[in-house]
Structure formats: C-alpha cells, structure tokens
N, C-alpha and C. Protein backbone atom coordinates (compact mmCIF):
# COMPACT_ATOMS: atom_id res chain seq x y z
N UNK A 1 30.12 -2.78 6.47
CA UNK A 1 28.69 -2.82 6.24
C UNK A 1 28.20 -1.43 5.84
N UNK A 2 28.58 -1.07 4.67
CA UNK A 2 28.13 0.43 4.17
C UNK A 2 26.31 0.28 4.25
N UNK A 3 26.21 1.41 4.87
CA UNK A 3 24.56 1.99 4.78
C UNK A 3 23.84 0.99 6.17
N UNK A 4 24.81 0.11 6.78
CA UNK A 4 23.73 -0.44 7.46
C UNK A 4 24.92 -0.03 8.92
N UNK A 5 23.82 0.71 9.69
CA UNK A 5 24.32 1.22 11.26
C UNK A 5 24.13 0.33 12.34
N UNK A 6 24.93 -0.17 12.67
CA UNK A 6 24.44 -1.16 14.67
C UNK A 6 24.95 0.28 15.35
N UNK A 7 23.93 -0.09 16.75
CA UNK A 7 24.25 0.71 17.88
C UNK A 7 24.19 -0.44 18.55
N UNK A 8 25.21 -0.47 19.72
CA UNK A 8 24.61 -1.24 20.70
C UNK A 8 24.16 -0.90 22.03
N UNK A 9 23.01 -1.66 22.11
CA UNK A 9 22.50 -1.28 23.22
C UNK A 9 22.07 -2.48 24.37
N UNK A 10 22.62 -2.15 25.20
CA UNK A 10 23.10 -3.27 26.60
C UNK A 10 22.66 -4.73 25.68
N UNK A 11 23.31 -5.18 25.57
CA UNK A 11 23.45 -6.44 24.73
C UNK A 11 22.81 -6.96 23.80
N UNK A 12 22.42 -5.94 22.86
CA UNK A 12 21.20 -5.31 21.98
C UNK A 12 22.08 -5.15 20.75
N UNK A 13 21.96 -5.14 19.43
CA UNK A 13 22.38 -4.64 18.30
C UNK A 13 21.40 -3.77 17.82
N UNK A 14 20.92 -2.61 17.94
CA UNK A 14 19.64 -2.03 17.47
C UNK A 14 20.24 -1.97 15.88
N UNK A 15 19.22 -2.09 15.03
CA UNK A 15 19.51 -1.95 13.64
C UNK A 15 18.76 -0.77 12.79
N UNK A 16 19.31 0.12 12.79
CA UNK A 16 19.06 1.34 11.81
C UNK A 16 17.97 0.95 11.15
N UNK A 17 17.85 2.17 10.08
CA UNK A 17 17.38 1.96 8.81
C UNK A 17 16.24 1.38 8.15
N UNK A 18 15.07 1.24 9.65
CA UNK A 18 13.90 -0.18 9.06
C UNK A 18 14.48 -1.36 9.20
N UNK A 19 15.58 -1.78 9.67
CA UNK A 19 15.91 -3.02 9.33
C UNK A 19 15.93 -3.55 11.13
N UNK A 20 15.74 -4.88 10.85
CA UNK A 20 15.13 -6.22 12.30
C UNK A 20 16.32 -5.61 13.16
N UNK A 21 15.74 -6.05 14.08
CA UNK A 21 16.85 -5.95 15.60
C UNK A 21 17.10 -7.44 15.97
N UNK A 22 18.44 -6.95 15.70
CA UNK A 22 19.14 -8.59 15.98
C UNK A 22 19.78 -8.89 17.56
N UNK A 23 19.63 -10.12 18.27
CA UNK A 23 19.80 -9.79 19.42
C UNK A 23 21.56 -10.40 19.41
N UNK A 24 22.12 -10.20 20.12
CA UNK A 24 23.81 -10.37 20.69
C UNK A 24 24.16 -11.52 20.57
N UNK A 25 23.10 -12.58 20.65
CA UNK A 25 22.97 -14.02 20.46
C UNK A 25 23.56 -14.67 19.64
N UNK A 26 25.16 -14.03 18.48
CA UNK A 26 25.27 -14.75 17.41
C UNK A 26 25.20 -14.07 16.27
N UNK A 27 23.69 -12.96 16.04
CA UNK A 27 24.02 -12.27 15.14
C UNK A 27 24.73 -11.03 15.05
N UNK A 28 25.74 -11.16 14.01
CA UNK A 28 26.49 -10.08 13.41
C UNK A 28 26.10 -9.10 12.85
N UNK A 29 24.79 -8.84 12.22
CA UNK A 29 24.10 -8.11 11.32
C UNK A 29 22.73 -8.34 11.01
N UNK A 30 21.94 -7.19 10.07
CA UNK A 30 20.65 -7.17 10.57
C UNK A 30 20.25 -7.64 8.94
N UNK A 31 18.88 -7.86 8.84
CA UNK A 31 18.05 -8.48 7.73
C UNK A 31 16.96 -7.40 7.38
N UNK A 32 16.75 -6.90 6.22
CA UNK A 32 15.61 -6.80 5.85
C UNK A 32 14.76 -7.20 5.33
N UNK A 33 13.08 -6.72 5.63
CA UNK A 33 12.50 -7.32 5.10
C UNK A 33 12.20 -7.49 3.96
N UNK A 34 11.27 -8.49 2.88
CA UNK A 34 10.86 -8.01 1.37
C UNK A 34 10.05 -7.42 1.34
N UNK A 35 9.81 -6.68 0.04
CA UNK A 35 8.97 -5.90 -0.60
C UNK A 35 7.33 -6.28 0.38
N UNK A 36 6.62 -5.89 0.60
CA UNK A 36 5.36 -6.08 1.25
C UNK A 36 5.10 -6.58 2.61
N UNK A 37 6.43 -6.59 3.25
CA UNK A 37 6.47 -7.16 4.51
C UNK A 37 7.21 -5.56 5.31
N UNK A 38 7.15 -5.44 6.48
CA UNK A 38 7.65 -4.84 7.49
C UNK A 38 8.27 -4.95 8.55
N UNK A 39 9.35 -5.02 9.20
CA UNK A 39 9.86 -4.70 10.41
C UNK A 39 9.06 -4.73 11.87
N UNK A 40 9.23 -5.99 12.71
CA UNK A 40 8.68 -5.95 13.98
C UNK A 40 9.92 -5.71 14.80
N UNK A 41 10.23 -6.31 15.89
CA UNK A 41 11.20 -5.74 17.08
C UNK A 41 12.23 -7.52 16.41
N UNK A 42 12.00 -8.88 16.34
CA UNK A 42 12.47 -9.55 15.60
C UNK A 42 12.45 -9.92 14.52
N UNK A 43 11.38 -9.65 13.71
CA UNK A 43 10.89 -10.54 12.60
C UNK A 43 10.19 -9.78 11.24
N UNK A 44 9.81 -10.24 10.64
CA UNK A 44 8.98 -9.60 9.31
C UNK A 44 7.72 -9.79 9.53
N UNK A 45 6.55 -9.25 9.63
CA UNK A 45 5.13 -9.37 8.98
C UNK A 45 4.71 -8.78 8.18
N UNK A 46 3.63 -9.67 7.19
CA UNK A 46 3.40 -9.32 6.19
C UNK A 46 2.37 -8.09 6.12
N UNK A 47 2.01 -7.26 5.60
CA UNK A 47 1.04 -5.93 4.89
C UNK A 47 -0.06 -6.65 4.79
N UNK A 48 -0.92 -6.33 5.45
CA UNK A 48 -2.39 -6.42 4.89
C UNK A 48 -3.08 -5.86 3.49
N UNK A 49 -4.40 -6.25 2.96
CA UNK A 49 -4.81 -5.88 1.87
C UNK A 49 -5.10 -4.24 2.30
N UNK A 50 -5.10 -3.64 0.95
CA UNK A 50 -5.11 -2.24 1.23
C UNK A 50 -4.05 -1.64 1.59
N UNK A 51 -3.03 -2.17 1.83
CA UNK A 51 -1.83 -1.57 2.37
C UNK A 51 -0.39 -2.18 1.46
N UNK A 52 0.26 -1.67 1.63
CA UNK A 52 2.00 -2.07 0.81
C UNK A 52 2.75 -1.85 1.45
N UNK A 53 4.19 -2.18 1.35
CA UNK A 53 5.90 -1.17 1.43
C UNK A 53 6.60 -1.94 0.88
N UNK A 54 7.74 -1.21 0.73
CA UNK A 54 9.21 -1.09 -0.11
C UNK A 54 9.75 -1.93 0.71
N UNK A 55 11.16 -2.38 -0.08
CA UNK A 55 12.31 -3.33 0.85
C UNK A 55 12.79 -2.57 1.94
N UNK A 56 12.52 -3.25 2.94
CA UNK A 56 13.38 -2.60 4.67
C UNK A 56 12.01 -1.73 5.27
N UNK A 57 10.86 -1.51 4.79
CA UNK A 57 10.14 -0.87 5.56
C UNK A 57 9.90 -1.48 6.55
N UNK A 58 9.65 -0.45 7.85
CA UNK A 58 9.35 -0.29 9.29
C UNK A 58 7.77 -0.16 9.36
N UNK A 59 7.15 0.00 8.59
CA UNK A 59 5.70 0.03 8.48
C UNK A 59 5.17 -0.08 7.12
N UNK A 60 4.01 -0.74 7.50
CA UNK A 60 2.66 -0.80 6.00
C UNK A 60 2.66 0.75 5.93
N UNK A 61 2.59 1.21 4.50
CA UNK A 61 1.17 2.46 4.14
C UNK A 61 0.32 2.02 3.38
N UNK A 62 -0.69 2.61 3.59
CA UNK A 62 -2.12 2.64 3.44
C UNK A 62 -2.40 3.50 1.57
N UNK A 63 -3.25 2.02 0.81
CA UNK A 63 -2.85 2.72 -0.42
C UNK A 63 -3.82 4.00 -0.58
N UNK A 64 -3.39 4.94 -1.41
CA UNK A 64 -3.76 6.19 -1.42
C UNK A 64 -5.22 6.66 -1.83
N UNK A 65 -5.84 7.46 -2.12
CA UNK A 65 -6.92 7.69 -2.94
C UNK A 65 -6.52 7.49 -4.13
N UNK A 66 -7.77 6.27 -5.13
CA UNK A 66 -7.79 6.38 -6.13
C UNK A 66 -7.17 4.91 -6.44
N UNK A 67 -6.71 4.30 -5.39
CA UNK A 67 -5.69 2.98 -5.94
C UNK A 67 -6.25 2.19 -4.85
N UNK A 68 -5.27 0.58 -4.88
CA UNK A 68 -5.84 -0.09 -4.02
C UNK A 68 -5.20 -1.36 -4.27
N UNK A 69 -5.29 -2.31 -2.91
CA UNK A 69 -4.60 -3.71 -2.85
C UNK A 69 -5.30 -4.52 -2.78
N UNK A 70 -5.57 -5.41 -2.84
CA UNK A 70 -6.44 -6.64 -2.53
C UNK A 70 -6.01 -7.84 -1.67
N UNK A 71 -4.53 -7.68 -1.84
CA UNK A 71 -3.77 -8.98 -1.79
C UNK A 71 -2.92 -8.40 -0.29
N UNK A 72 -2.75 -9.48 0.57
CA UNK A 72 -1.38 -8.89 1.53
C UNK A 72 -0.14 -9.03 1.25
N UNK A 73 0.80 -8.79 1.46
CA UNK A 73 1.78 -8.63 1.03
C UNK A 73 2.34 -7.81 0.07
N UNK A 74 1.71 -6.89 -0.24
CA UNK A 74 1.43 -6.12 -1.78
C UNK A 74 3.11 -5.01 -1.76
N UNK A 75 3.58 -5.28 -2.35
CA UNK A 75 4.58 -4.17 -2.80
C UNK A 75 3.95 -2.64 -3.60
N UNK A 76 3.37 -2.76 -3.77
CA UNK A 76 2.37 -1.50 -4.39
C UNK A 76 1.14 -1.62 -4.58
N UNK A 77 0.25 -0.63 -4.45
CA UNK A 77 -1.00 -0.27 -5.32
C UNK A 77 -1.30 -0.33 -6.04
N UNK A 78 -2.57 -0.46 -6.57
CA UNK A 78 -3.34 -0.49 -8.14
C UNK A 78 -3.73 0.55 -8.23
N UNK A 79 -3.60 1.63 -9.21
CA UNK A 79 -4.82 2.52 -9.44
C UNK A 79 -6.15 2.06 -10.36
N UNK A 80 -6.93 2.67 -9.70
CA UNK A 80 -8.69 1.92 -9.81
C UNK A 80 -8.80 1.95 -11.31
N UNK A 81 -9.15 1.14 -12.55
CA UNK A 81 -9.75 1.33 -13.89
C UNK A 81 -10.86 2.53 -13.80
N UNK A 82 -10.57 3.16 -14.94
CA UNK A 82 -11.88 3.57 -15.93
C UNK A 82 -12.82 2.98 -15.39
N UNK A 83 -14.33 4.13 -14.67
CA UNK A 83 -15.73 3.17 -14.34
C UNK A 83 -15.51 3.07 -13.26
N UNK A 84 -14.20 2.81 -12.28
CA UNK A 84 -14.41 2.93 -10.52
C UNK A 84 -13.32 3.82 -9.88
N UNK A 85 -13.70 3.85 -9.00
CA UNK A 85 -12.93 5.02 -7.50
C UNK A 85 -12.92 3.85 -5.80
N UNK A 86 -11.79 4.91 -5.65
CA UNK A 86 -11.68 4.49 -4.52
C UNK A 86 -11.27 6.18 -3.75
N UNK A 87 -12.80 6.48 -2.76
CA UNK A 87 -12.23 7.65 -2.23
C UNK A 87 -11.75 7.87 -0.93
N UNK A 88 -11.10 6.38 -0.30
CA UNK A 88 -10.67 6.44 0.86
C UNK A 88 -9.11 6.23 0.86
N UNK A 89 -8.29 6.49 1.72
CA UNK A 89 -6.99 5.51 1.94
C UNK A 89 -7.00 3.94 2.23
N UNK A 90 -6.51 3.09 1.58
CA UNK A 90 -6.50 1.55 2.51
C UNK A 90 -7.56 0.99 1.66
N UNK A 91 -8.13 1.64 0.51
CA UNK A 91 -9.12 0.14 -0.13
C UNK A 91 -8.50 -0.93 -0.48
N UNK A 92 -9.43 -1.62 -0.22
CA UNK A 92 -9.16 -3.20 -0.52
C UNK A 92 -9.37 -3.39 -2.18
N UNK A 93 -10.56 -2.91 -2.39
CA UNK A 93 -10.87 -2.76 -4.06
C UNK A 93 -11.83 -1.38 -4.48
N UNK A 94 -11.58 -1.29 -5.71
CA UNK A 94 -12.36 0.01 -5.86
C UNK A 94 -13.65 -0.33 -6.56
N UNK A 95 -14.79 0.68 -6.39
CA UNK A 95 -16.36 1.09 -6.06
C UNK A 95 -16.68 1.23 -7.75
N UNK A 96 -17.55 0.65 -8.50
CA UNK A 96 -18.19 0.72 -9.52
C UNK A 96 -18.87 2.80 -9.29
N UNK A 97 -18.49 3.35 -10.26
CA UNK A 97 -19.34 4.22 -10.21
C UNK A 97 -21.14 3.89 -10.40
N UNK A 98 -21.57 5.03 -9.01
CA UNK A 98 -23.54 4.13 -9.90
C UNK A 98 -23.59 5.37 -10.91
N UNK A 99 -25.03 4.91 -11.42
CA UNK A 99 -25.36 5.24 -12.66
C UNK A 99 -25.40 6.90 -12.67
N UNK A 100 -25.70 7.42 -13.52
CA UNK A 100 -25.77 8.73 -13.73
C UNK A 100 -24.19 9.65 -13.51
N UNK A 101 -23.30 8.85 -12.96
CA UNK A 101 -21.66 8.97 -12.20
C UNK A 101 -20.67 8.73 -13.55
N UNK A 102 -19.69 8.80 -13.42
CA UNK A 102 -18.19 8.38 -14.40
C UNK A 102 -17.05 8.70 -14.22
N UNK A 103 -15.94 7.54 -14.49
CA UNK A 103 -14.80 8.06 -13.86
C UNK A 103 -13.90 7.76 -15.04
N UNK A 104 -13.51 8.94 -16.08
CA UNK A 104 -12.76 9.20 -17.14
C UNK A 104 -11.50 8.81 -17.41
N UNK A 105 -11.18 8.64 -16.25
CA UNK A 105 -9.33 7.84 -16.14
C UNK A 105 -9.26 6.90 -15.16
N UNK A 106 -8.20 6.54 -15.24
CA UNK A 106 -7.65 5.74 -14.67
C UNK A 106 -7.30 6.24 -13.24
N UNK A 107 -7.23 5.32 -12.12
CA UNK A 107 -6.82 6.46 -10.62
C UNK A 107 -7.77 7.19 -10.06
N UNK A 108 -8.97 7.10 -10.48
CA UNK A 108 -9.94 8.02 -9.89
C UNK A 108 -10.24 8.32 -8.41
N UNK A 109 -10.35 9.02 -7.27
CA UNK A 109 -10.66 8.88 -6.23
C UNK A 109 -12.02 9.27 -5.89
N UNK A 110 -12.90 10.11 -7.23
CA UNK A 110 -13.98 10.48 -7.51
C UNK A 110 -15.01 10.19 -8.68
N UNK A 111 -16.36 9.99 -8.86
CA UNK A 111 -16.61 10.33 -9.90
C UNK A 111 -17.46 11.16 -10.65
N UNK A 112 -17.86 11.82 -11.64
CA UNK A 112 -18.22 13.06 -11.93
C UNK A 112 -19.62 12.85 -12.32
N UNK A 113 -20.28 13.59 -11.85
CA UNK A 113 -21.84 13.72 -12.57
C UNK A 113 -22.06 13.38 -13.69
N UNK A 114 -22.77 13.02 -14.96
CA UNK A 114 -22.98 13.46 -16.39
C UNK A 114 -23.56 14.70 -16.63
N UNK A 115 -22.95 15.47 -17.68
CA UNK A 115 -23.57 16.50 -17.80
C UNK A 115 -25.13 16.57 -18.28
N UNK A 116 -25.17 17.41 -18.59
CA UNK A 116 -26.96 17.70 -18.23
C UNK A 116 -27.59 17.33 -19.54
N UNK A 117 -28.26 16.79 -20.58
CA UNK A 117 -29.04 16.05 -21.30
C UNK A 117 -27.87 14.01 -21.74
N UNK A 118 -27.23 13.66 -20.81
CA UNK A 118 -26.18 12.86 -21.15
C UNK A 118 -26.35 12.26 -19.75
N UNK A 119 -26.25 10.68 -19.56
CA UNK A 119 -26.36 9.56 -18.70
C UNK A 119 -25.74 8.52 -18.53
N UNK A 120 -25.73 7.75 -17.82
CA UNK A 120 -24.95 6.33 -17.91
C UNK A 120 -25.83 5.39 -17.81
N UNK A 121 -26.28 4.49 -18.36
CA UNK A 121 -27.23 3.45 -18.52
C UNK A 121 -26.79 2.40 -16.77
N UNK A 122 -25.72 2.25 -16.71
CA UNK A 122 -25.10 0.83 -15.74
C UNK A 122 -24.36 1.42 -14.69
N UNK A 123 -23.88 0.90 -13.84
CA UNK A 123 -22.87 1.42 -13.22
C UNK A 123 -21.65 0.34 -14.09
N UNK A 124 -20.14 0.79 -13.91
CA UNK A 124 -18.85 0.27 -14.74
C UNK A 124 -18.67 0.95 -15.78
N UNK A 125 -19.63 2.00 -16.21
CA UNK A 125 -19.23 2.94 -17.07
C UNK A 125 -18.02 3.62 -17.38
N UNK A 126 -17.20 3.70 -18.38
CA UNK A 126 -16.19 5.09 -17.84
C UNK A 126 -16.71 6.68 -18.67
N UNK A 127 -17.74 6.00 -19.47
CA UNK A 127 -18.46 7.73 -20.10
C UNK A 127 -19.64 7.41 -21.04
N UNK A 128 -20.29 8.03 -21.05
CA UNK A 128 -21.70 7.71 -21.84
C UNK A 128 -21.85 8.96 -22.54
C-alpha cells in the first residue's frame, strides 16, 4: 500500500494521510474521501457552501477573498466576475459593487472608487 500508512492502535487501524479510520472489524485499508467531502473519525461529510477540498481532505477550507461557492460539496471556488467582490473568507456568493464602486477584474475582494469627474450609473458595473 505505497503512500497509505496504518498504525495500529489497540484494535484501531488509524489511517494517515486525511484518510477514514477504519476499525479492526474486517477492514484491511482505509478510503478516501471525494473531491468536496472530508474525513470524520468513520465516514465522509460533505463541505458546505462557501467552503471546498481536494481528494483525502481532513477538513473543508473556507473559499478565499475574492471567490466563492454556492454549492456544498464544492471541489473549488469561483472567483467573483467583473462588477462583484467578495471581501470575506467563506462567501456563499459575491456582492454587486453599489454605484459610484467597480471591480475591473475578475477575483475581486474589493472595489474601487470612480475617479473623480467619472461614475457608475447601476450597481453590476465592471467600469464606467
């Protein structure tokens, strides 16, 4: 079983690596979870919105500034369109810039004033 470690522990298979703890009961080896799910002490649960992980993760992270999940189970983040931000960790969806605001790219975790004789009519803008 290259890359995957048992220890045992008093009639325990602890399983390395992020991966389930299998009990003595039969199993030989451990399971990971999929993409958007995580590692409990038996089992997989799934990631909440705002949150993701990789195959075998031991925990959700929280998507970053600027991106965002909607969905549970999410294997990755969105970064926010042109016109919105997200300036927290863990959004669920990202924030329309309001008016007089703009967010020039893609990924924004902010958005920028208009400069000084120049405006945004709406908020969803990405530049006026």
């Amino acid at each position: 079983m290259a890359g995957r470690h048992l220890h045992c522990v008093i009639s325990l298979y602890l399983c390395s690596c992020a991966l389930l703890l299998a009990l003595a009961t039969g199993k030989s080896d451990c399971s990971s979870c999929d993409p958007g799910w995580c590692t409990t002490e038996s089992d997989c649960t799934d990631c909440s919105a705002g949150t993701y992980s990789h195959n075998g993760s031991s925990s959700c992270t929280e998507c970053s500034r600027g991106t965002f999940s909607n969905e549970s189970k999410s294997a990755g983040c969105t970064r926010c369109p042109r016109g919105y931000y997200a300036d927290e960790e863990g959004m669920t969806e990202c924030e329309p810039c309001p008016p007089g605001q703009f967010a020039a790219f893609d990924g924004s975790s902010v958005c920028t004033n208009c400069s000084r004789g120049s405006f945004t009519k709406l908020a969803l803008t990405s530049h006026s």
